[in-house]
C-alpha atoms as a PDB file:
ATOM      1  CA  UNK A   1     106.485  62.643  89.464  1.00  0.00           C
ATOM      2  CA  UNK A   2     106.608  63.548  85.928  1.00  0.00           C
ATOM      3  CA  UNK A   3     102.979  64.813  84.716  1.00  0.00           C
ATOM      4  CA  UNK A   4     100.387  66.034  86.908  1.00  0.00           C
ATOM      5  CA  UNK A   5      97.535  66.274  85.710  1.00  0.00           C
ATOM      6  CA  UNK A   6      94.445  68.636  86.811  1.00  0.00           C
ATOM      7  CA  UNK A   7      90.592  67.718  86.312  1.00  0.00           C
ATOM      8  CA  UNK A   8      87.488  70.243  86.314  1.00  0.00           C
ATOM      9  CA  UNK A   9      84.858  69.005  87.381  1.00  0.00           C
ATOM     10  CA  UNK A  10      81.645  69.332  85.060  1.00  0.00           C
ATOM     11  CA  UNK A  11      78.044  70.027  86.024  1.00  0.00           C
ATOM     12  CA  UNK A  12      78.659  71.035  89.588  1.00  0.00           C
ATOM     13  CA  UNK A  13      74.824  73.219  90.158  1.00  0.00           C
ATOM     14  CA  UNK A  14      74.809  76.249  93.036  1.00  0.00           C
ATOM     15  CA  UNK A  15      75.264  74.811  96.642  1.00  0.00           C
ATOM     16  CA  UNK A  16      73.028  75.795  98.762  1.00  0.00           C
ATOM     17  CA  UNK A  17      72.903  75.482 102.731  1.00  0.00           C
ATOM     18  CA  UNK A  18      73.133  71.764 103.580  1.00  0.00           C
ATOM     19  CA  UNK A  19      73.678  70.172  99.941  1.00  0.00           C
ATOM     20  CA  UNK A  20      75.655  66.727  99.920  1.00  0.00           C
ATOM     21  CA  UNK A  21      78.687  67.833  98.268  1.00  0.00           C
ATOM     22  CA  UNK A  22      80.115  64.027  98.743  1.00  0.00           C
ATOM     23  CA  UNK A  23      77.204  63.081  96.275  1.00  0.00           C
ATOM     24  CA  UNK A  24      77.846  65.945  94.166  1.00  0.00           C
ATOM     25  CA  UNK A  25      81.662  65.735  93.680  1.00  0.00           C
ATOM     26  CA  UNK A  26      81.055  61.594  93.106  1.00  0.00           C
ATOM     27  CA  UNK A  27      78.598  62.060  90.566  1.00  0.00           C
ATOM     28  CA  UNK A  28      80.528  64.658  88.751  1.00  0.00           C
ATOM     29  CA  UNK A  29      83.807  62.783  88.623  1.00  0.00           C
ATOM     30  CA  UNK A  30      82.367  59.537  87.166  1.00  0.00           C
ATOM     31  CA  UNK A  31      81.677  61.754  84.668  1.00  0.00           C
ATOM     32  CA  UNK A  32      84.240  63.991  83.938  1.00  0.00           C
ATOM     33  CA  UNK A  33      87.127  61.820  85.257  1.00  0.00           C
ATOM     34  CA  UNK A  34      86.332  57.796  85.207  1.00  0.00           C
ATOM     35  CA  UNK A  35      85.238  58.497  89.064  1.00  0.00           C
ATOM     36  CA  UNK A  36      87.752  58.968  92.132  1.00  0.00           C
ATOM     37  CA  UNK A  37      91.141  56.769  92.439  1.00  0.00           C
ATOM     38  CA  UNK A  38      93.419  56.039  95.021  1.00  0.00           C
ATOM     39  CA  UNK A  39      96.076  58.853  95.378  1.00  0.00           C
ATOM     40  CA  UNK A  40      93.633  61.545  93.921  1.00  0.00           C
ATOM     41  CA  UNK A  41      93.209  65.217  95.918  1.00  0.00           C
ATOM     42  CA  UNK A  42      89.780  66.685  95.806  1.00  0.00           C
ATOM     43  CA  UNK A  43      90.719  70.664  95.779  1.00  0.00           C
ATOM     44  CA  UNK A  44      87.171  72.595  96.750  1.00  0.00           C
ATOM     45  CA  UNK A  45      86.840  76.305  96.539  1.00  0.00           C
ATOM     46  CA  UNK A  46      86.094  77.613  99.869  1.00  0.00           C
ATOM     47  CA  UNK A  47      83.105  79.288  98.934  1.00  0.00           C
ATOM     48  CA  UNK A  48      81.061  75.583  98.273  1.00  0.00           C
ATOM     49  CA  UNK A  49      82.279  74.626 101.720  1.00  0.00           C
ATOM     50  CA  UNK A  50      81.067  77.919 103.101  1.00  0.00           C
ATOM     51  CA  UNK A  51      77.805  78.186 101.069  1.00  0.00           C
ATOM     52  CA  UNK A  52      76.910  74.819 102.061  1.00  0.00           C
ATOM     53  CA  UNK A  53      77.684  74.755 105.946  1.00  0.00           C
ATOM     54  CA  UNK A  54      75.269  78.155 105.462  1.00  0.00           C
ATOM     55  CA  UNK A  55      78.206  80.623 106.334  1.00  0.00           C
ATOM     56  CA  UNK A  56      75.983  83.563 104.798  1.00  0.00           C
ATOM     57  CA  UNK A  57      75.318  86.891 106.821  1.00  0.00           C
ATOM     58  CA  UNK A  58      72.661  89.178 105.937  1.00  0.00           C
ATOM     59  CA  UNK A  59      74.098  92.863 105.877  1.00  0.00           C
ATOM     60  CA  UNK A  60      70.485  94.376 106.493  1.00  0.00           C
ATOM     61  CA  UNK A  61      70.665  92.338 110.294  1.00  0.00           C
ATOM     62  CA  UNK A  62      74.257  93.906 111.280  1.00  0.00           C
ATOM     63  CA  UNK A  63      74.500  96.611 113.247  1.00  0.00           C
ATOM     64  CA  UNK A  64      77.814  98.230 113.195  1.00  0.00           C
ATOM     65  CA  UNK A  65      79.605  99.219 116.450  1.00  0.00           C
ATOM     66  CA  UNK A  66      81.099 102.685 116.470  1.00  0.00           C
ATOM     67  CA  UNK A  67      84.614 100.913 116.563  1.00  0.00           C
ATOM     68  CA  UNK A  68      83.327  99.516 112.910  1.00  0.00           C
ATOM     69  CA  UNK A  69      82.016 102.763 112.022  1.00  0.00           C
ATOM     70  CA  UNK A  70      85.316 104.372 113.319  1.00  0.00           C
ATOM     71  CA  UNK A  71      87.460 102.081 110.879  1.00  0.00           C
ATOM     72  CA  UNK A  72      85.053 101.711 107.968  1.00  0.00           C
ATOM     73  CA  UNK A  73      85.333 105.949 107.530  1.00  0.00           C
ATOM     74  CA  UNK A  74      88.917 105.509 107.330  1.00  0.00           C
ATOM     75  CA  UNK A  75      89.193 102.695 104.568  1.00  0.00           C
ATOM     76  CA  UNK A  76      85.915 103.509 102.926  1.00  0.00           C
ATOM     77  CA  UNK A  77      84.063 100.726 102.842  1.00  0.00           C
ATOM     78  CA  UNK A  78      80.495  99.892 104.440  1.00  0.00           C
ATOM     79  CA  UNK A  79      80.414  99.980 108.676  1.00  0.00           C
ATOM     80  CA  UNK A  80      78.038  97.025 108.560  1.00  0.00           C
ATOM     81  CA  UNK A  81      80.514  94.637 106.657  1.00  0.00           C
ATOM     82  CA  UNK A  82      84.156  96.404 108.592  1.00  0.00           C
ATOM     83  CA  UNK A  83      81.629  95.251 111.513  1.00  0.00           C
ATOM     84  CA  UNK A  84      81.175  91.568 109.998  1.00  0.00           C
ATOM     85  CA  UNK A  85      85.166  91.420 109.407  1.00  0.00           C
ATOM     86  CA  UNK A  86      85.890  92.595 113.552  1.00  0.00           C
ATOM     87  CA  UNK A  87      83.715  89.687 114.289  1.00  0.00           C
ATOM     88  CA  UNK A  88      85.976  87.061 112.328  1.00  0.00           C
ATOM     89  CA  UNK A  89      89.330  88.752 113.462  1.00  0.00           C
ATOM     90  CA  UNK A  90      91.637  88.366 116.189  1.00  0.00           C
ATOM     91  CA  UNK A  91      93.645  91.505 114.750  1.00  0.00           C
ATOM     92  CA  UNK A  92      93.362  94.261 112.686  1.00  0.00           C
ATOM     93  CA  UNK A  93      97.035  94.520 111.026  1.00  0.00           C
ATOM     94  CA  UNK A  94      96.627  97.656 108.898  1.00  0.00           C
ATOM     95  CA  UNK A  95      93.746  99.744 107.018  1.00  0.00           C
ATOM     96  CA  UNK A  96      93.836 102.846 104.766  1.00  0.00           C
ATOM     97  CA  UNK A  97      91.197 103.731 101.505  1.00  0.00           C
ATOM     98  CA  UNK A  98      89.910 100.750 100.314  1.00  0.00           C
ATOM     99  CA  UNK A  99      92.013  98.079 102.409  1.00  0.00           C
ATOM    100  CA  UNK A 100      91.288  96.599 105.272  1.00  0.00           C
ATOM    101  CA  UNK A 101      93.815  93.482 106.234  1.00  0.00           C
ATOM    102  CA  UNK A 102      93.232  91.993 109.838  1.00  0.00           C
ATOM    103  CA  UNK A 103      94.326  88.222 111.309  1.00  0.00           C
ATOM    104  CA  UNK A 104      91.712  85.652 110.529  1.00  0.00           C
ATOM    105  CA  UNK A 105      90.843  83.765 114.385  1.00  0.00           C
ATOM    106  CA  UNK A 106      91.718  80.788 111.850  1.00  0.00           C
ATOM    107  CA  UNK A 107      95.604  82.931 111.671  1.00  0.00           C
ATOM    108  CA  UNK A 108      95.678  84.016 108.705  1.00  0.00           C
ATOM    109  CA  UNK A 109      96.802  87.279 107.422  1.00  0.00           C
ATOM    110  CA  UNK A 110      93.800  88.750 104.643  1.00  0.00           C
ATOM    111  CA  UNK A 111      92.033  91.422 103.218  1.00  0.00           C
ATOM    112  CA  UNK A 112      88.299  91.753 104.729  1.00  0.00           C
ATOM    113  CA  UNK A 113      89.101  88.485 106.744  1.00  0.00           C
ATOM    114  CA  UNK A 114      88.605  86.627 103.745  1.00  0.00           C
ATOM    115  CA  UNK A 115      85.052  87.934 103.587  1.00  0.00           C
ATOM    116  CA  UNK A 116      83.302  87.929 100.039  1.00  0.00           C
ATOM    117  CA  UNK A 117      80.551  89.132  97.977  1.00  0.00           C
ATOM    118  CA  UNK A 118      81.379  88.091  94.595  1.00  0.00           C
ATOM    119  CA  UNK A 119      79.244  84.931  93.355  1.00  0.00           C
ATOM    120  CA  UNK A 120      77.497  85.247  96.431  1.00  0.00           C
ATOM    121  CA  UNK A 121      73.366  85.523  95.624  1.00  0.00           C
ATOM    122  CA  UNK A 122      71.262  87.289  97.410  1.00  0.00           C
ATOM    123  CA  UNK A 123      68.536  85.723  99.870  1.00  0.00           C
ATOM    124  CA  UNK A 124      65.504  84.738  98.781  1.00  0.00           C
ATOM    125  CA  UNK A 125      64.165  88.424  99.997  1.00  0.00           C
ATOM    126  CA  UNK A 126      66.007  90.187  97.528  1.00  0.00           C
ATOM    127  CA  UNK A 127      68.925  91.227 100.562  1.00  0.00           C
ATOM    128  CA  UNK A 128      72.502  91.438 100.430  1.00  0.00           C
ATOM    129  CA  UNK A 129      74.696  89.271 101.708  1.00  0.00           C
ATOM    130  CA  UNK A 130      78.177  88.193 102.481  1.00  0.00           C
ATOM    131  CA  UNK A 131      80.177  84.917 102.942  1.00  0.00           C
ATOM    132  CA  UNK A 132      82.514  83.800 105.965  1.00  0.00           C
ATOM    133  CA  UNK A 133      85.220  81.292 105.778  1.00  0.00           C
ATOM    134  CA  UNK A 134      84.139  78.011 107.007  1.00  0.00           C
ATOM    135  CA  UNK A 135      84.061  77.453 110.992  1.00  0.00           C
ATOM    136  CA  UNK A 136      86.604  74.749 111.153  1.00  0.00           C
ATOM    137  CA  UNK A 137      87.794  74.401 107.210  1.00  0.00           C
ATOM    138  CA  UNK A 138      90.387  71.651 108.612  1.00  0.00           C
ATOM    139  CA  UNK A 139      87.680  69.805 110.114  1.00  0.00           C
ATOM    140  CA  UNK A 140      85.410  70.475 106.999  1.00  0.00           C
ATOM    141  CA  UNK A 141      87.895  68.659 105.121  1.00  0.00           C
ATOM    142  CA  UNK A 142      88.747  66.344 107.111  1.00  0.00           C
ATOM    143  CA  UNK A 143      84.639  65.337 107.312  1.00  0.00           C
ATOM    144  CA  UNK A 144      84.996  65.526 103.818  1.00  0.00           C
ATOM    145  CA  UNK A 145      87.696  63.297 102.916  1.00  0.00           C
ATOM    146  CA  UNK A 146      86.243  60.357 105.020  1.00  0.00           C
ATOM    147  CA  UNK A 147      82.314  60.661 103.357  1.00  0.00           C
ATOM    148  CA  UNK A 148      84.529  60.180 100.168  1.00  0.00           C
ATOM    149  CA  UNK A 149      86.152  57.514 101.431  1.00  0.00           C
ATOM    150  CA  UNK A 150      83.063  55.845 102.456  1.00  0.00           C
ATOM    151  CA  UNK A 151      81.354  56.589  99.547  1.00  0.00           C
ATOM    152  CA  UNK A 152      84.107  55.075  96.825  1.00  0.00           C
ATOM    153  CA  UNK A 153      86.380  53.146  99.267  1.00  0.00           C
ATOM    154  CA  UNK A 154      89.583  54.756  97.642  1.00  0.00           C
ATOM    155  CA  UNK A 155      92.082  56.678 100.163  1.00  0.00           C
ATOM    156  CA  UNK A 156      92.368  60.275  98.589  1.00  0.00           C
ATOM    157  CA  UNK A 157      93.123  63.509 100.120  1.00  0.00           C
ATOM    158  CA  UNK A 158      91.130  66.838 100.522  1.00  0.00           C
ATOM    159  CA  UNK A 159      91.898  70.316 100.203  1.00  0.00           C
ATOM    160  CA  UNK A 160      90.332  73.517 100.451  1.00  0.00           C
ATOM    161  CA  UNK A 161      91.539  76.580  99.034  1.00  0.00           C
ATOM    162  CA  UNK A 162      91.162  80.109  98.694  1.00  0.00           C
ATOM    163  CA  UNK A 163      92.572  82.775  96.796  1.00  0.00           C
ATOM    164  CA  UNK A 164      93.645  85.647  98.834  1.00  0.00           C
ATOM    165  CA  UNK A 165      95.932  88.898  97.298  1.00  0.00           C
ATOM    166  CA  UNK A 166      99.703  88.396  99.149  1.00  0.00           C
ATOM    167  CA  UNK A 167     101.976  90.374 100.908  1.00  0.00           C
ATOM    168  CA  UNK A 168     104.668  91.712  98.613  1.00  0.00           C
ATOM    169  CA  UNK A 169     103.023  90.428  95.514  1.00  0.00           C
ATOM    170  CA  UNK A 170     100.516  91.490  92.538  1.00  0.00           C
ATOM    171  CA  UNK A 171      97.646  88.888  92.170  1.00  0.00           C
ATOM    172  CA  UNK A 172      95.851  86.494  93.886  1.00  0.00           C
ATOM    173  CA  UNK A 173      97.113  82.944  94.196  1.00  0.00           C
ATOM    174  CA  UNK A 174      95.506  79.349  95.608  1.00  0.00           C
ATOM    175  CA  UNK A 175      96.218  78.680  99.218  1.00  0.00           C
ATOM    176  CA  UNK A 176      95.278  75.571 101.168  1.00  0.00           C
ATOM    177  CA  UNK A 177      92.732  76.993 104.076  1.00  0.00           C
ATOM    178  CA  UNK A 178      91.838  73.267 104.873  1.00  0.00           C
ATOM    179  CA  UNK A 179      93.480  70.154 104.568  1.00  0.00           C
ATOM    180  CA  UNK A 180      93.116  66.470 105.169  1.00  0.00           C
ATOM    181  CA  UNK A 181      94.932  63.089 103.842  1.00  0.00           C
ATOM    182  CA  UNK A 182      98.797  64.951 102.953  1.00  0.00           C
ATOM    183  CA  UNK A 183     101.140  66.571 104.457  1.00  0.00           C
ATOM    184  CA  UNK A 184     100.758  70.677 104.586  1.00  0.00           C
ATOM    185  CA  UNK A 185     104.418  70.787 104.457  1.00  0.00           C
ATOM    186  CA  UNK A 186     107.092  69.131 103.958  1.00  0.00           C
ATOM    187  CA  UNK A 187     110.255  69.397 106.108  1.00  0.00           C
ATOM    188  CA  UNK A 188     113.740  68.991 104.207  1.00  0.00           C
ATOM    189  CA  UNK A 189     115.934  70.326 106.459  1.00  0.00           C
ATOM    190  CA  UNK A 190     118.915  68.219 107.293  1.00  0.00           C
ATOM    191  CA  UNK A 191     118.754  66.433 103.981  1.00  0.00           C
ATOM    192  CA  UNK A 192     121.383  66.486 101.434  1.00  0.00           C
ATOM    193  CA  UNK A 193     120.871  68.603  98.085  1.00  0.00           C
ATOM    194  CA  UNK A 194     122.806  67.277  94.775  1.00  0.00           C
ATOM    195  CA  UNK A 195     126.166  68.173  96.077  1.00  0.00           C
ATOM    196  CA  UNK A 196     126.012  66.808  99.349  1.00  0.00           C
ATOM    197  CA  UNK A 197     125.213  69.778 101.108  1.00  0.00           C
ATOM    198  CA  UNK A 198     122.950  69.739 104.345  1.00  0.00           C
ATOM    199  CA  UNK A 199     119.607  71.376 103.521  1.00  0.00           C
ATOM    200  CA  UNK A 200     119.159  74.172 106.280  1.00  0.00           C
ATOM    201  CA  UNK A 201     115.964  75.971 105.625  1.00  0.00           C
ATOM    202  CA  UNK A 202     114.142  74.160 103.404  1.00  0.00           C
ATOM    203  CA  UNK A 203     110.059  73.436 104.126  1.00  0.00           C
ATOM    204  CA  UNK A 204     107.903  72.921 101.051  1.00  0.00           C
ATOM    205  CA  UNK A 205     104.360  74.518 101.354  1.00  0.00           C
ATOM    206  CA  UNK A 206     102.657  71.513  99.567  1.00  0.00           C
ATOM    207  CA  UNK A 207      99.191  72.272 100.467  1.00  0.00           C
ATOM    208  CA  UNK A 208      99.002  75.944  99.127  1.00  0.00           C
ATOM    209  CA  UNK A 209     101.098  74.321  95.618  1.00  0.00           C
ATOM    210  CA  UNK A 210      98.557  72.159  95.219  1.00  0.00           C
ATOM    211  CA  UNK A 211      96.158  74.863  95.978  1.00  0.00           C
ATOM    212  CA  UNK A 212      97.880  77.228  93.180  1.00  0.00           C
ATOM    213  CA  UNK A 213      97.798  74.618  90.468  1.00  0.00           C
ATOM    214  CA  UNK A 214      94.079  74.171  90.708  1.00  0.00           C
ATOM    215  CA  UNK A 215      92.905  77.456  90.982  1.00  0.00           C
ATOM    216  CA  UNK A 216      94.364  77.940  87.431  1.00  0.00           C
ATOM    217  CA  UNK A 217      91.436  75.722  86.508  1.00  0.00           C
ATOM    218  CA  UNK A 218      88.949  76.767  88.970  1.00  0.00           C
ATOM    219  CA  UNK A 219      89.602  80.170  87.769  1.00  0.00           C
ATOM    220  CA  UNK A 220      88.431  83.488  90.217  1.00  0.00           C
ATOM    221  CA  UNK A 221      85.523  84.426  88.164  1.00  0.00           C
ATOM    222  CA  UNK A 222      82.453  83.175  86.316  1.00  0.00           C
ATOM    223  CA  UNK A 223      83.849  79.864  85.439  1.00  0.00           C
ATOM    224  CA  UNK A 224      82.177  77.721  87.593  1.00  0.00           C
ATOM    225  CA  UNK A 225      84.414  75.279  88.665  1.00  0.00           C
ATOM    226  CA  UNK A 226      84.680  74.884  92.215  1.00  0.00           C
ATOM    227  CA  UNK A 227      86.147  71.314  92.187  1.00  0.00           C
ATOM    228  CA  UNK A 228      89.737  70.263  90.751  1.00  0.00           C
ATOM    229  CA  UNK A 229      90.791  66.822  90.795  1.00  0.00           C
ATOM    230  CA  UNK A 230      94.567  66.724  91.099  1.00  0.00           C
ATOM    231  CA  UNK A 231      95.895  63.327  90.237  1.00  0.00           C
ATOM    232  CA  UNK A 232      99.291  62.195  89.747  1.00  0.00           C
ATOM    233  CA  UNK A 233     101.281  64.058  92.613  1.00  0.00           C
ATOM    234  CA  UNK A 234     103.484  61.707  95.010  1.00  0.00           C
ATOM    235  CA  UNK A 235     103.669  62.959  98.736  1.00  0.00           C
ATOM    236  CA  UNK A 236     105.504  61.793 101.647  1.00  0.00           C
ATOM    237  CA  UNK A 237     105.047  62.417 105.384  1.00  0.00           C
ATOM    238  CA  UNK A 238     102.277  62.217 108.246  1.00  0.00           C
ATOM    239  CA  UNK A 239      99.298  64.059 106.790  1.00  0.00           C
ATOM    240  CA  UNK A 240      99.058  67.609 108.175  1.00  0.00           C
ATOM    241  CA  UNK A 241      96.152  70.375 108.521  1.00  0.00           C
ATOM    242  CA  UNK A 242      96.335  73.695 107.381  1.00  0.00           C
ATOM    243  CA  UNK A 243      97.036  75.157 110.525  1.00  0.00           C
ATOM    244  CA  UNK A 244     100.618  73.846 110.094  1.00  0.00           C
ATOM    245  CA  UNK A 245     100.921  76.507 107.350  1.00  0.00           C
ATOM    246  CA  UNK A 246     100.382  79.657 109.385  1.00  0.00           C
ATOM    247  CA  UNK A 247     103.435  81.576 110.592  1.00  0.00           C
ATOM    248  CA  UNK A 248     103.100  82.118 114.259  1.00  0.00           C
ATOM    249  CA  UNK A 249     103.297  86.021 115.481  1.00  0.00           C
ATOM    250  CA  UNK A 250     106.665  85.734 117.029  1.00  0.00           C
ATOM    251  CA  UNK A 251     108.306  84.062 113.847  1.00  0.00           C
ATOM    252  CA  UNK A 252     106.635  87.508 111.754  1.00  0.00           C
ATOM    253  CA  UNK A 253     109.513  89.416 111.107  1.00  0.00           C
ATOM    254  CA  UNK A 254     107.639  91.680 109.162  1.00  0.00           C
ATOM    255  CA  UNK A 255     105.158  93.666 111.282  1.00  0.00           C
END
C-alpha cells in the first residue's frame, strides 16, 4: 500500500429520520468518485446514522432526576441533558466544571456520552434538541454495508466514526464506533519485525486509523461532508466490529 487516497462525497442534503442513505451515498459517489469499487470503505459520520435512525431527544420532554440535578450543579451544565447522558451510561468516570466523562452502555469512555448539539436542528416546533449515538452502530453498519452491496454488487466495507476529545491528548480525533467488512484490529503479536525479533505487543487499531484519515476530510464543523470514501488500503484478517476496540474494565490500568 503505497497511496491512499480519500474521497468527499459531494451533494450529500440534511438526513432526516428514515432517509435511504444507501441511495444517497450511491448517487453521490457516481458522481464524485466513478461510483463504488471493490475494496472501497464507506466512512459515515455518526451523526447521519443517528439523525436518520431518528436518535433525536427533545430537551423540553426530559425531566431531570435529582441524581441529574445533583451532578449537573457540579459540572455546570443543564440537569435535563446530565439527565439524557445517565440514561446512555453504564458509568459515570469523572465530572468537574464543564466536563462530564461517563462509560457509553456501547463501552466507550466520552465526554457527555457522546451526546451532541452542534449541527443538530431544532424540531419543527422551534425546540431544542440533542443527538444519541446510534442503538447498535455495529449493526447499523453492518445493515449498511450489505444494502450497498446489494445495491452495486461490489464487496466494500463500512465504517462509522466519531470524533471524541482523548484521554491524555489535545484535540479530537476519528474513531471507528461501528464497523463492518475489515478487521477492527489487527493482531501482530508473535510475528517477526525486520530483525527477526518476535513482535510481543503489537495490535494495530485499523478501524479508528481509518476513522482518523477521513475525518481530516469530513472535517468537525460546517463542512458538510459526512461521507469519505477511502480507497486504496489493503487489510488482512476476519472482519471485526467495533466492539473489538474497547478496552475491557479490568485491562484499564488507568482508573
Amino acid at each position: 500500500m503505497r497511496r491512499l487516497e480519500l474521497i468527499g462525497l459531494d451533494g450529500l442534503p440534511e438526513v432526516l429520520p428514515g432517509t435511504d442513505l444507501c441511495a444517497l451515498i450511491v448517487g453521490a459517489a457516481g458522481q464524485s468518485a466513478g461510483g463504488l469499487r471493490d475494496g472501497d470503505i464507506v466512512a459515515v459520520a455518526q451523526k447521519v446514522i443517528s439523525k436518520a435512525e431518528d436518535r433525536y431527544v427533545v430537551l423540553d420532554d426530559v425531566v431531570p432526576s435529582p441524581r441529574a440535578i445533583r451532578i449537573a450543579a457540579q459540572c455546570d451544565k443543564d440537569p435535563r441533558q446530565v439527565e439524557v447522558v445517565l440514561s446512555e451510561a453504564s458509568e459515570v468516570v469523572r465530572h468537574r466544571p464543564g466536563v462530564l466523562i461517563v462509560r457509553h452502555r456501547l463501552g466507550h469512555v466520552l465526554a457527555n456520552a457522546g451526546i451532541d448539539a452542534s449541527n443538530v436542528p431544532r424540531d419543527a416546533r422551534g425546540r431544542d434538541r440533542v443527538l444519541l449515538l446510534p442503538r447498535d452502530p455495529d449493526g447499523s453498519a453492518a445493515a449498511l454495508r450489505a444494502e450497498l452491496m446489494l445495491a452495486t454488487g461490489v464487496d466494500l466495507a463500512v465504517v462509522i466514526n466519531d470524533s471524541p476529545g482523548r484521554a491524555w491528548r489535545v484535540g479530537s480525533a476519528g474513531i471507528a464506533i461501528g464497523v463492518a467488512g475489515l478487521p477492527a484490529v489487527q493482531d501482530l503479536r508473535g510475528q517477526p519485525d525486520r530483525d527477526g525479533r518476535e513482535l510481543q505487543a503489537s495490535e494495530l487499531g485499523i478501524a479508528d486509523e481509518v476513522s482518523a484519515a477521513a475525518s481530516i476530510v469530513m472535517g468537525q464543523g460546517a463542512e458538510g461532508m459526512p461521507v469519505v470514501l477511502v480507497r486504496g488500503m489493503r487489510f488482512d484478517g476476519p472482519h471485526g466490529t467495533a466492539h473489538a476496540l474497547v478496552r475491557q474494565p479490568d485491562m484499564d490500568l488507568f482508573r
